[in-house]
PDB file of N, CA and C in Angstrom:
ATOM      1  N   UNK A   1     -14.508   8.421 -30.054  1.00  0.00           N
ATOM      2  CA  UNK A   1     -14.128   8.045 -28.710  1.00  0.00           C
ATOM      3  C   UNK A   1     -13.370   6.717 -28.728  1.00  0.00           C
ATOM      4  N   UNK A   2     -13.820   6.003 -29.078  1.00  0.00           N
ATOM      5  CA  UNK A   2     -13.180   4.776 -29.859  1.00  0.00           C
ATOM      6  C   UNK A   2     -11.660   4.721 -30.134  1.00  0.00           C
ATOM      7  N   UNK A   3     -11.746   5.171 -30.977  1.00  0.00           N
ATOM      8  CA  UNK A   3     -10.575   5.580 -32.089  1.00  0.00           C
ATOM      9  C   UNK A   3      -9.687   6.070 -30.791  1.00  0.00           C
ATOM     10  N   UNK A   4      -9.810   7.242 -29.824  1.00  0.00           N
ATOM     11  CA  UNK A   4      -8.971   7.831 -28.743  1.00  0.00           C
ATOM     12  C   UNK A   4      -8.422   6.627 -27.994  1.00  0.00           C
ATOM     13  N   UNK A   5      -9.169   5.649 -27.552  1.00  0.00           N
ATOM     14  CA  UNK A   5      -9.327   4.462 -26.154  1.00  0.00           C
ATOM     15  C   UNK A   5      -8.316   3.963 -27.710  1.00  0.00           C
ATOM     16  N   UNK A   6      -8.351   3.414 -28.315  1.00  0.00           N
ATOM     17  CA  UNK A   6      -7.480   2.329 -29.384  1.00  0.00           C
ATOM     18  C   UNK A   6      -6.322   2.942 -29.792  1.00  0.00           C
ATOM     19  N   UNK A   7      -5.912   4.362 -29.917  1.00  0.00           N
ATOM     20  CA  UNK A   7      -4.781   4.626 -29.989  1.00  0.00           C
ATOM     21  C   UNK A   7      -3.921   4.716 -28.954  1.00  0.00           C
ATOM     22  N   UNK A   8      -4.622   4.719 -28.070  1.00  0.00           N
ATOM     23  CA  UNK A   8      -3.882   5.316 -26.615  1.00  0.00           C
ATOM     24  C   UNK A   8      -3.367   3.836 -26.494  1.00  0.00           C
ATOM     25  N   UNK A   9      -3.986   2.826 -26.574  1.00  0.00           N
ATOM     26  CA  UNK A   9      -3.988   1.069 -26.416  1.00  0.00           C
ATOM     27  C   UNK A   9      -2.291   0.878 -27.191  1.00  0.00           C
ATOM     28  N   UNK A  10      -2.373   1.261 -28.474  1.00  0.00           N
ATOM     29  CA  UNK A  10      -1.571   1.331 -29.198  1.00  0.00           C
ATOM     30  C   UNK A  10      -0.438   1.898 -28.800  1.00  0.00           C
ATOM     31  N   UNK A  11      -0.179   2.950 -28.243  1.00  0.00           N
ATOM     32  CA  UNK A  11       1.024   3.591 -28.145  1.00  0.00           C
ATOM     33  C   UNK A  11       1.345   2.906 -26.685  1.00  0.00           C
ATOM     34  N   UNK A  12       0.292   2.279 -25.667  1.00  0.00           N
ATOM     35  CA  UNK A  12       1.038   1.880 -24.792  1.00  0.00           C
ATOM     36  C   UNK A  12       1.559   0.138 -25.231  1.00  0.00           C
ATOM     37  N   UNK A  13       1.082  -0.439 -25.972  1.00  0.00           N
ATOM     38  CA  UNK A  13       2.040  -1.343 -26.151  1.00  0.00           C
ATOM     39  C   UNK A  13       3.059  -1.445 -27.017  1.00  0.00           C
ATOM     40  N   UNK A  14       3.212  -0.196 -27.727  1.00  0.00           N
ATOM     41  CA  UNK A  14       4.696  -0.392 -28.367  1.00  0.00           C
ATOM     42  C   UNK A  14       5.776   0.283 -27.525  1.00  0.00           C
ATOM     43  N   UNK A  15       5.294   0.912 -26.318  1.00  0.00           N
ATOM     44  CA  UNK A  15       6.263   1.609 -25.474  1.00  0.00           C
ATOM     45  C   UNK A  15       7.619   1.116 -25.201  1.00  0.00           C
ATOM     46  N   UNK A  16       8.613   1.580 -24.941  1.00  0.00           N
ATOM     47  CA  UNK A  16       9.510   0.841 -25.039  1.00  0.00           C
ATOM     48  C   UNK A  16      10.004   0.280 -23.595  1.00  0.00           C
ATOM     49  N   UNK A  17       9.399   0.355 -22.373  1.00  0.00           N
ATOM     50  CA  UNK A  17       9.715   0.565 -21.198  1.00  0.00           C
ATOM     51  C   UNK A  17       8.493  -0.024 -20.760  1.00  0.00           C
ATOM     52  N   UNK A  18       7.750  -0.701 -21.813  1.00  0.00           N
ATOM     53  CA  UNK A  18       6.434  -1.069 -20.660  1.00  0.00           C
ATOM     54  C   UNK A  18       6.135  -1.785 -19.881  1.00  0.00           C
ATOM     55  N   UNK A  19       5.168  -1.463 -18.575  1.00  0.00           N
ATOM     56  CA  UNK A  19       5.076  -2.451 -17.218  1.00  0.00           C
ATOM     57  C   UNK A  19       6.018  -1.907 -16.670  1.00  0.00           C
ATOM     58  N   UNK A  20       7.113  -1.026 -16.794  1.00  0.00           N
ATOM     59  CA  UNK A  20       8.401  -0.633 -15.669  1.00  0.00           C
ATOM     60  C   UNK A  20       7.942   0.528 -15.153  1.00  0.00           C
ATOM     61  N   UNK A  21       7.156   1.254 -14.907  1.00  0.00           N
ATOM     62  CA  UNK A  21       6.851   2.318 -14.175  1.00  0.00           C
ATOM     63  C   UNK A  21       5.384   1.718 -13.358  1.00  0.00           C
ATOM     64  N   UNK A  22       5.918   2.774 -12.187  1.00  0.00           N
ATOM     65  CA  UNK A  22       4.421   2.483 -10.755  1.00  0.00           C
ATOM     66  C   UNK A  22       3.185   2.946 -11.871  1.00  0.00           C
ATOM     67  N   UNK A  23       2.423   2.009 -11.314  1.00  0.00           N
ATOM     68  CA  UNK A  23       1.030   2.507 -11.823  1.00  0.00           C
ATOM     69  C   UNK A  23       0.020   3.808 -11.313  1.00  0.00           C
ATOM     70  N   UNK A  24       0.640   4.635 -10.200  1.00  0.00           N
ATOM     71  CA  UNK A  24       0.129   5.361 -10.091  1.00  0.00           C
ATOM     72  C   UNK A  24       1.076   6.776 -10.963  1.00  0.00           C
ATOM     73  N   UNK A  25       1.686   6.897 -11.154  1.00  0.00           N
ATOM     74  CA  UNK A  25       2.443   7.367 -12.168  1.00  0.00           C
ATOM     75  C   UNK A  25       2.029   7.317 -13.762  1.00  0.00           C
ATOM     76  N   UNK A  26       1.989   5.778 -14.136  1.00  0.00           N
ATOM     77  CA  UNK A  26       1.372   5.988 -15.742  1.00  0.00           C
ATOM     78  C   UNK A  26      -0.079   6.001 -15.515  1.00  0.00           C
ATOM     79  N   UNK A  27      -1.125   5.102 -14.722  1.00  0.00           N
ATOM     80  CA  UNK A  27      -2.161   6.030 -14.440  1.00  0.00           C
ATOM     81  C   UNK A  27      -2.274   7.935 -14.635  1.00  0.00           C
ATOM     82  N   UNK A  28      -1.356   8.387 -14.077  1.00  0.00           N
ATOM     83  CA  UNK A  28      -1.594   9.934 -14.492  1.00  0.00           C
ATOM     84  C   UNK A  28      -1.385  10.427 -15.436  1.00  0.00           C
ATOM     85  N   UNK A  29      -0.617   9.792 -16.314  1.00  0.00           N
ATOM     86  CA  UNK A  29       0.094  10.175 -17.452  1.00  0.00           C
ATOM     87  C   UNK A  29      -1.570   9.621 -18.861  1.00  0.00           C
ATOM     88  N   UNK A  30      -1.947   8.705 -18.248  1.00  0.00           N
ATOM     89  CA  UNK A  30      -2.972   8.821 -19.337  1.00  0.00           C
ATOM     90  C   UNK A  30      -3.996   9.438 -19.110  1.00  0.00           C
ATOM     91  N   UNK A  31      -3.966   9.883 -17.721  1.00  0.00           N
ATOM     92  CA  UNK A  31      -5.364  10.860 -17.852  1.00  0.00           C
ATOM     93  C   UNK A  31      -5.370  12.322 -18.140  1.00  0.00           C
ATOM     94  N   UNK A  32      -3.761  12.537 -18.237  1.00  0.00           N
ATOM     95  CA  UNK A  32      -3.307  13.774 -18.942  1.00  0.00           C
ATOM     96  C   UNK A  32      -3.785  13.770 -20.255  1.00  0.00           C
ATOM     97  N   UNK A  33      -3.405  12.701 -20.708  1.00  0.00           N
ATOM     98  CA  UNK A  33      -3.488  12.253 -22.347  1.00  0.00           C
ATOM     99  C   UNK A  33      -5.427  12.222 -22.680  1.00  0.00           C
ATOM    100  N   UNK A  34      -5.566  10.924 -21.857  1.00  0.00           N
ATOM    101  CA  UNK A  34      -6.928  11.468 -22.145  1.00  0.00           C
ATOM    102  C   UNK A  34      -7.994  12.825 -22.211  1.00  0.00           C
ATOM    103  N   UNK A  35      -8.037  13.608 -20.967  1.00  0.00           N
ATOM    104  CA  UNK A  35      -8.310  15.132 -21.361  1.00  0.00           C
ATOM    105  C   UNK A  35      -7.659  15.956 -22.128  1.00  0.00           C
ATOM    106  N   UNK A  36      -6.281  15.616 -22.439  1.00  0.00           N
ATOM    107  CA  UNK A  36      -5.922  16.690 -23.656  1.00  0.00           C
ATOM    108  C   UNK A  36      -6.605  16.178 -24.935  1.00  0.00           C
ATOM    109  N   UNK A  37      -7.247  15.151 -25.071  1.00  0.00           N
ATOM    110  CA  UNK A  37      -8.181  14.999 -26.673  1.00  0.00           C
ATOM    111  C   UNK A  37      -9.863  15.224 -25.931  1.00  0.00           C
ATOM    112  N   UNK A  38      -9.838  15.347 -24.794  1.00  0.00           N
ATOM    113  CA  UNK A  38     -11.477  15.906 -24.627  1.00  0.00           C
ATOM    114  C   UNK A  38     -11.934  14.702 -24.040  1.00  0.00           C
ATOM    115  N   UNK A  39     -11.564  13.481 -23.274  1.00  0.00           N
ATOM    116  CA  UNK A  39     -12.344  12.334 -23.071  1.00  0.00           C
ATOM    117  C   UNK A  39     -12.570  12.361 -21.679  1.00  0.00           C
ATOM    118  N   UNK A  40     -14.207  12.956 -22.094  1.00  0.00           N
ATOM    119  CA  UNK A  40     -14.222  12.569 -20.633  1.00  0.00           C
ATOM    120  C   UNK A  40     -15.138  11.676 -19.892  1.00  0.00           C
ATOM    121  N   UNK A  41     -15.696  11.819 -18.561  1.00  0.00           N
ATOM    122  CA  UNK A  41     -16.703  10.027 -18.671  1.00  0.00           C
ATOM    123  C   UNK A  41     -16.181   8.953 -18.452  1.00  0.00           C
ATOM    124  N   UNK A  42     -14.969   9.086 -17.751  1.00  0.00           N
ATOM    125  CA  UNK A  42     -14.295   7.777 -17.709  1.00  0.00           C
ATOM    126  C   UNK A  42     -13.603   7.784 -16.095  1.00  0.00           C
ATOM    127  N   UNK A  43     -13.356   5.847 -16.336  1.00  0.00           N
ATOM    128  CA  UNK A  43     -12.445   5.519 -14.704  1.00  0.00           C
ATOM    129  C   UNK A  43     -11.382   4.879 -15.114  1.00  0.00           C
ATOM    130  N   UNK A  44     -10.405   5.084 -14.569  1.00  0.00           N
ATOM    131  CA  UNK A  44      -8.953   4.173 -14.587  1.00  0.00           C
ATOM    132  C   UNK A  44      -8.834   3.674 -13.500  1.00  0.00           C
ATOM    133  N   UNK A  45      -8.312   2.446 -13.489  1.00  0.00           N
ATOM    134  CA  UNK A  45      -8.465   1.274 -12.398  1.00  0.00           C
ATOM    135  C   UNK A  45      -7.513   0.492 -12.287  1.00  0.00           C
ATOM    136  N   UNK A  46      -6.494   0.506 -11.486  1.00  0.00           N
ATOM    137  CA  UNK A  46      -5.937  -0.482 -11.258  1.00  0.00           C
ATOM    138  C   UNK A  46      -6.090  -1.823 -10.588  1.00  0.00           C
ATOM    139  N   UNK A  47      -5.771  -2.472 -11.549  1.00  0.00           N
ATOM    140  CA  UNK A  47      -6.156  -4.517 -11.226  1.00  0.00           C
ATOM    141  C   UNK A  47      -4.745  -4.923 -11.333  1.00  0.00           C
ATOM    142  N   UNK A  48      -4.615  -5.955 -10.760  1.00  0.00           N
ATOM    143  CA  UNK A  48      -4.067  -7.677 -10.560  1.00  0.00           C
ATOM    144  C   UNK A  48      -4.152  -8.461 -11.679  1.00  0.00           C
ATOM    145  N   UNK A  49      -3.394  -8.610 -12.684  1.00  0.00           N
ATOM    146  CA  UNK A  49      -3.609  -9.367 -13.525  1.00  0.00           C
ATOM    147  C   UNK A  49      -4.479 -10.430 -14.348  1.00  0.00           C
ATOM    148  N   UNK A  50      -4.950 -10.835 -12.231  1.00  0.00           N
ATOM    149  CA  UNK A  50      -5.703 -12.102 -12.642  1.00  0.00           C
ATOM    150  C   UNK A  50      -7.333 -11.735 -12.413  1.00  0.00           C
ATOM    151  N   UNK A  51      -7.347 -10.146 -12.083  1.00  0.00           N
ATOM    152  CA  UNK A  51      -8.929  -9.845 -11.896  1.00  0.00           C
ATOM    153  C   UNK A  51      -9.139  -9.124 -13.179  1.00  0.00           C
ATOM    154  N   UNK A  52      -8.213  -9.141 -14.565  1.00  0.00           N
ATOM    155  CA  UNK A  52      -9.330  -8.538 -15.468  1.00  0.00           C
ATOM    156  C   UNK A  52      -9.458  -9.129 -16.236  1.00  0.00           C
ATOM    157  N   UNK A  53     -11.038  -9.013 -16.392  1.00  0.00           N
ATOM    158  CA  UNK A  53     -12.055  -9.591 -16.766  1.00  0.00           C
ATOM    159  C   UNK A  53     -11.788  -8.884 -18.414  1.00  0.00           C
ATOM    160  N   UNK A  54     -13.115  -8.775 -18.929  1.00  0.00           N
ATOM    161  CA  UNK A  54     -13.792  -7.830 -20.030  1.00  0.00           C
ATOM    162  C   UNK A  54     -13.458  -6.872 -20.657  1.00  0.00           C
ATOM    163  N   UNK A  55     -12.455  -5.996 -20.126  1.00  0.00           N
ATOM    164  CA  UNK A  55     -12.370  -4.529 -19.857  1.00  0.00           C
ATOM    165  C   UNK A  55     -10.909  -4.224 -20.496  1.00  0.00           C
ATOM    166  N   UNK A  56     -11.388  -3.171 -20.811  1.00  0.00           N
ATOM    167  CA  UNK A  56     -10.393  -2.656 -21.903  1.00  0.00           C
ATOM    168  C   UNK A  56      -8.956  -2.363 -21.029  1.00  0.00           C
ATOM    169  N   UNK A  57      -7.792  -2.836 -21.565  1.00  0.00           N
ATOM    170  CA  UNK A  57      -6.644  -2.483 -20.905  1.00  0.00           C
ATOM    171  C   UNK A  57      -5.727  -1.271 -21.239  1.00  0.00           C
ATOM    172  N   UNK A  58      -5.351  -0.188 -20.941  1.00  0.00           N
ATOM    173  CA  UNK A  58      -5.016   0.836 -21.449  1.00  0.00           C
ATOM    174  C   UNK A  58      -3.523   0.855 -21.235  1.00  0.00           C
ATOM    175  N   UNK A  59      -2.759   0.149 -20.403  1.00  0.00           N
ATOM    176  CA  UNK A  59      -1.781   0.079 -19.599  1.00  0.00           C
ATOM    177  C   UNK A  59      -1.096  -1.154 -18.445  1.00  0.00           C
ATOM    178  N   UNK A  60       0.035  -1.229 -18.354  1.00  0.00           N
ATOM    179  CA  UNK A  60       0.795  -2.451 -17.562  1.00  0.00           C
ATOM    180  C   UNK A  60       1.620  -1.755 -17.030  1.00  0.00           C
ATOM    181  N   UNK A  61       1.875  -1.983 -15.590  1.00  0.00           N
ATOM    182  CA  UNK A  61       2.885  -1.431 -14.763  1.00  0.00           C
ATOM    183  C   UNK A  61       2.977  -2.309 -13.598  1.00  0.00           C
ATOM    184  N   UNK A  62       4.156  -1.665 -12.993  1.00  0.00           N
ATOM    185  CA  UNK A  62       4.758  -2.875 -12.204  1.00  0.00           C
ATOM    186  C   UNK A  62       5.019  -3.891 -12.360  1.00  0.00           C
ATOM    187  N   UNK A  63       6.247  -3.916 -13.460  1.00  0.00           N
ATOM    188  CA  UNK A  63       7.092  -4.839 -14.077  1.00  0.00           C
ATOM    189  C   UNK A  63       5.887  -5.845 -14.466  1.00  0.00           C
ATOM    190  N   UNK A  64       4.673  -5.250 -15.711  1.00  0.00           N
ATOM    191  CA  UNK A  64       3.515  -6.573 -15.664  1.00  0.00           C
ATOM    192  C   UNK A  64       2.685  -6.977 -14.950  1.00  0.00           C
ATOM    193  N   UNK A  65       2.679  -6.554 -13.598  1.00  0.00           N
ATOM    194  CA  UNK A  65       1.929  -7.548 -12.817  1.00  0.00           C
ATOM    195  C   UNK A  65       1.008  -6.916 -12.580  1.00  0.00           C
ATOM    196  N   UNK A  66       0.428  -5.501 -13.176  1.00  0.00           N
ATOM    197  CA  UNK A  66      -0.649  -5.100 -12.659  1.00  0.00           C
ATOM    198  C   UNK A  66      -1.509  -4.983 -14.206  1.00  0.00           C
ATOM    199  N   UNK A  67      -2.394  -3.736 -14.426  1.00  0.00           N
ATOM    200  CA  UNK A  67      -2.691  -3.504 -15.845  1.00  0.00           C
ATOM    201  C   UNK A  67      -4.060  -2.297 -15.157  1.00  0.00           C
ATOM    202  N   UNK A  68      -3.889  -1.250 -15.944  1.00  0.00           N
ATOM    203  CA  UNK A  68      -4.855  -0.117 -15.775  1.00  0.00           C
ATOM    204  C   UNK A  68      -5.937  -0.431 -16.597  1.00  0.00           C
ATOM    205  N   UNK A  69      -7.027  -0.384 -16.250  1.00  0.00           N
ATOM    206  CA  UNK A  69      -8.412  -0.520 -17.046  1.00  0.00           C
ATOM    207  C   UNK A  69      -8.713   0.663 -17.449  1.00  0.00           C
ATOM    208  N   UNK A  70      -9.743   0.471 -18.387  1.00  0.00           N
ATOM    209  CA  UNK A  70     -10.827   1.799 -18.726  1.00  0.00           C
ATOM    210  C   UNK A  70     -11.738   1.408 -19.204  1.00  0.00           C
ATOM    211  N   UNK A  71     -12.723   2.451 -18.472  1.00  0.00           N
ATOM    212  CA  UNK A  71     -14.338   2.525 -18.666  1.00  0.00           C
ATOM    213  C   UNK A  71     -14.872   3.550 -18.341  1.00  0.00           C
ATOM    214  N   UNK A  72     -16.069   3.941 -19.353  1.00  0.00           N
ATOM    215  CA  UNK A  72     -16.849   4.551 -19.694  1.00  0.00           C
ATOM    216  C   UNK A  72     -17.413   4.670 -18.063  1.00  0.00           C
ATOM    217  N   UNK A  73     -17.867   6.131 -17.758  1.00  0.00           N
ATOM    218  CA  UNK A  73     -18.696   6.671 -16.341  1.00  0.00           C
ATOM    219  C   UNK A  73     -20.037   7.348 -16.839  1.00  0.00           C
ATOM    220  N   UNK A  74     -21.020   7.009 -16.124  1.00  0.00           N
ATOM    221  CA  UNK A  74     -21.968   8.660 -15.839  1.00  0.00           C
ATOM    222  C   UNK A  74     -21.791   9.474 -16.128  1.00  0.00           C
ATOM    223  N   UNK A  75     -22.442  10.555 -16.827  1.00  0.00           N
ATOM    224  CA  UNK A  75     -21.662  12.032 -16.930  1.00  0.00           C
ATOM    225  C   UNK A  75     -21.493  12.406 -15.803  1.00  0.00           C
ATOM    226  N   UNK A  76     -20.655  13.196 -15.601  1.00  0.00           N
ATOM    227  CA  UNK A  76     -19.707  13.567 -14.295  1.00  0.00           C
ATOM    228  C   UNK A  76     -18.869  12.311 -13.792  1.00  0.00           C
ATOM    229  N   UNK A  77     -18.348  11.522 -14.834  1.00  0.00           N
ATOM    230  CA  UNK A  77     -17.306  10.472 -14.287  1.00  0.00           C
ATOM    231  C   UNK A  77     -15.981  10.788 -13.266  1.00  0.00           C
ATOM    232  N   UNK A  78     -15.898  10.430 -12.642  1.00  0.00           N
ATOM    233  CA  UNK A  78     -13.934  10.669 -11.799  1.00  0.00           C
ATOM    234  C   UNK A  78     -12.851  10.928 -12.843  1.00  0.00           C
ATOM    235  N   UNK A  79     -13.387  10.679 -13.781  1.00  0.00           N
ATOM    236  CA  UNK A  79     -11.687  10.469 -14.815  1.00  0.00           C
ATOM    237  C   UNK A  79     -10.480   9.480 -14.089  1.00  0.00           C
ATOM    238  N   UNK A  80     -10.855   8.533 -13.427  1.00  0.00           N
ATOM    239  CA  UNK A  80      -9.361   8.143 -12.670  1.00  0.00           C
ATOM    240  C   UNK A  80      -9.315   8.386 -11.492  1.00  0.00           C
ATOM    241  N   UNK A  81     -10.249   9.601 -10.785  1.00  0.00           N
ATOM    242  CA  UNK A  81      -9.542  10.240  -9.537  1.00  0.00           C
ATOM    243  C   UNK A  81     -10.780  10.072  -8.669  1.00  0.00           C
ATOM    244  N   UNK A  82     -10.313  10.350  -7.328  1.00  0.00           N
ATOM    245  CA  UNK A  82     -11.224  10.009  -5.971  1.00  0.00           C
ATOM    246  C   UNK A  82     -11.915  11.502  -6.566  1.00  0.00           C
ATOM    247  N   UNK A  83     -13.254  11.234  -5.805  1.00  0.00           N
ATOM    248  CA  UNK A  83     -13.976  12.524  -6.112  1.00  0.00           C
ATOM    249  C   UNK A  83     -13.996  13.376  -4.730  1.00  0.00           C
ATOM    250  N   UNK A  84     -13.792  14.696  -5.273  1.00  0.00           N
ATOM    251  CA  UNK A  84     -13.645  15.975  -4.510  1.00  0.00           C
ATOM    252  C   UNK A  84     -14.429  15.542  -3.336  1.00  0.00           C
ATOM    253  N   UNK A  85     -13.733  16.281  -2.212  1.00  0.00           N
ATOM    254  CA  UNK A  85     -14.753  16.078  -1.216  1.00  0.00           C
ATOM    255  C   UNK A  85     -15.209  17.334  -0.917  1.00  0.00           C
ATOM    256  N   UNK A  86     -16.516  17.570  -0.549  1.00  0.00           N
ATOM    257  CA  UNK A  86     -17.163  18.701  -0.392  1.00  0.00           C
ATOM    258  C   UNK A  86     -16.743  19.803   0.932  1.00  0.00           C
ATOM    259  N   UNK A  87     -16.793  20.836   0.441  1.00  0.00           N
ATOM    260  CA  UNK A  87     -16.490  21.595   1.248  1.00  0.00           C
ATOM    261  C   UNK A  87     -17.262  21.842   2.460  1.00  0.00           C
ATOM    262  N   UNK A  88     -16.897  21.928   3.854  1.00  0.00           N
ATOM    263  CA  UNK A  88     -17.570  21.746   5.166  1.00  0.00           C
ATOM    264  C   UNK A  88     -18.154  23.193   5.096  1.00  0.00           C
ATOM    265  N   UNK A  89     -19.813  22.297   5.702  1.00  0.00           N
ATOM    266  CA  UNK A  89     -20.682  23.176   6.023  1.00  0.00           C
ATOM    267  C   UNK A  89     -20.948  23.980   7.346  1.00  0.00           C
ATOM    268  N   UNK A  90     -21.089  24.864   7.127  1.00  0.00           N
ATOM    269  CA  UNK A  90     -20.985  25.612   8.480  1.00  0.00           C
ATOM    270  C   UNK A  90     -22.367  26.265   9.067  1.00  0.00           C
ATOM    271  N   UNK A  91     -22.521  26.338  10.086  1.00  0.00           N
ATOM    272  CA  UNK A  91     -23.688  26.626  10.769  1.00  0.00           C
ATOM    273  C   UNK A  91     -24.248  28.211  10.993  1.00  0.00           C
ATOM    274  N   UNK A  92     -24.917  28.856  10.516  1.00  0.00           N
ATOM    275  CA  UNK A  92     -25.488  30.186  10.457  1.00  0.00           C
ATOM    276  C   UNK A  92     -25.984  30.576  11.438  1.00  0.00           C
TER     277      UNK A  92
END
């Protein structure tokens, strides 16, 4: 799992274009990437430069000024995404 989160790290900073695309855009693009190797359990987060802390950076967009996080979830993590909303219940 490791090894997945550190390569992915890797290929986004040798990118050749990096920080120039919206972050909701390369946000999707790694969570493509991430489920096509099986990772799942995880949140992507977009921050402000100056709010990250600790946390692993997977990504920079918006010319730099932002940076996508990642972290480990609960099983049944979001992967990145708002969670489903449940389908309306109806009265019998």
């Amino acid at each position: 799992m490791k090894n997945v989160v550190a390569a992915l790290m890797v290929a986004l900073i040798v990118a050749p274009a990096l920080g120039q695309k919206p972050c909701e855009e390369l946000k999707s693009e790694i969570v493509q990437k991430l489920e096509a190797k099986g990772v799942k359990n995880y949140q992507l987060v977009v921050v402000a430069n100056q709010d990250v802390k600790d946390q692993k950076v997977v990504g920079s967009c918006e010319l730099g000024t932002k940076k996508i996080v990642y972290s480990r979830t609960a099983e049944g993590g979001t992967a990145g995404r708002p969670a489903p909303t449940p389908p309306a219940q109806t009265k019998h």
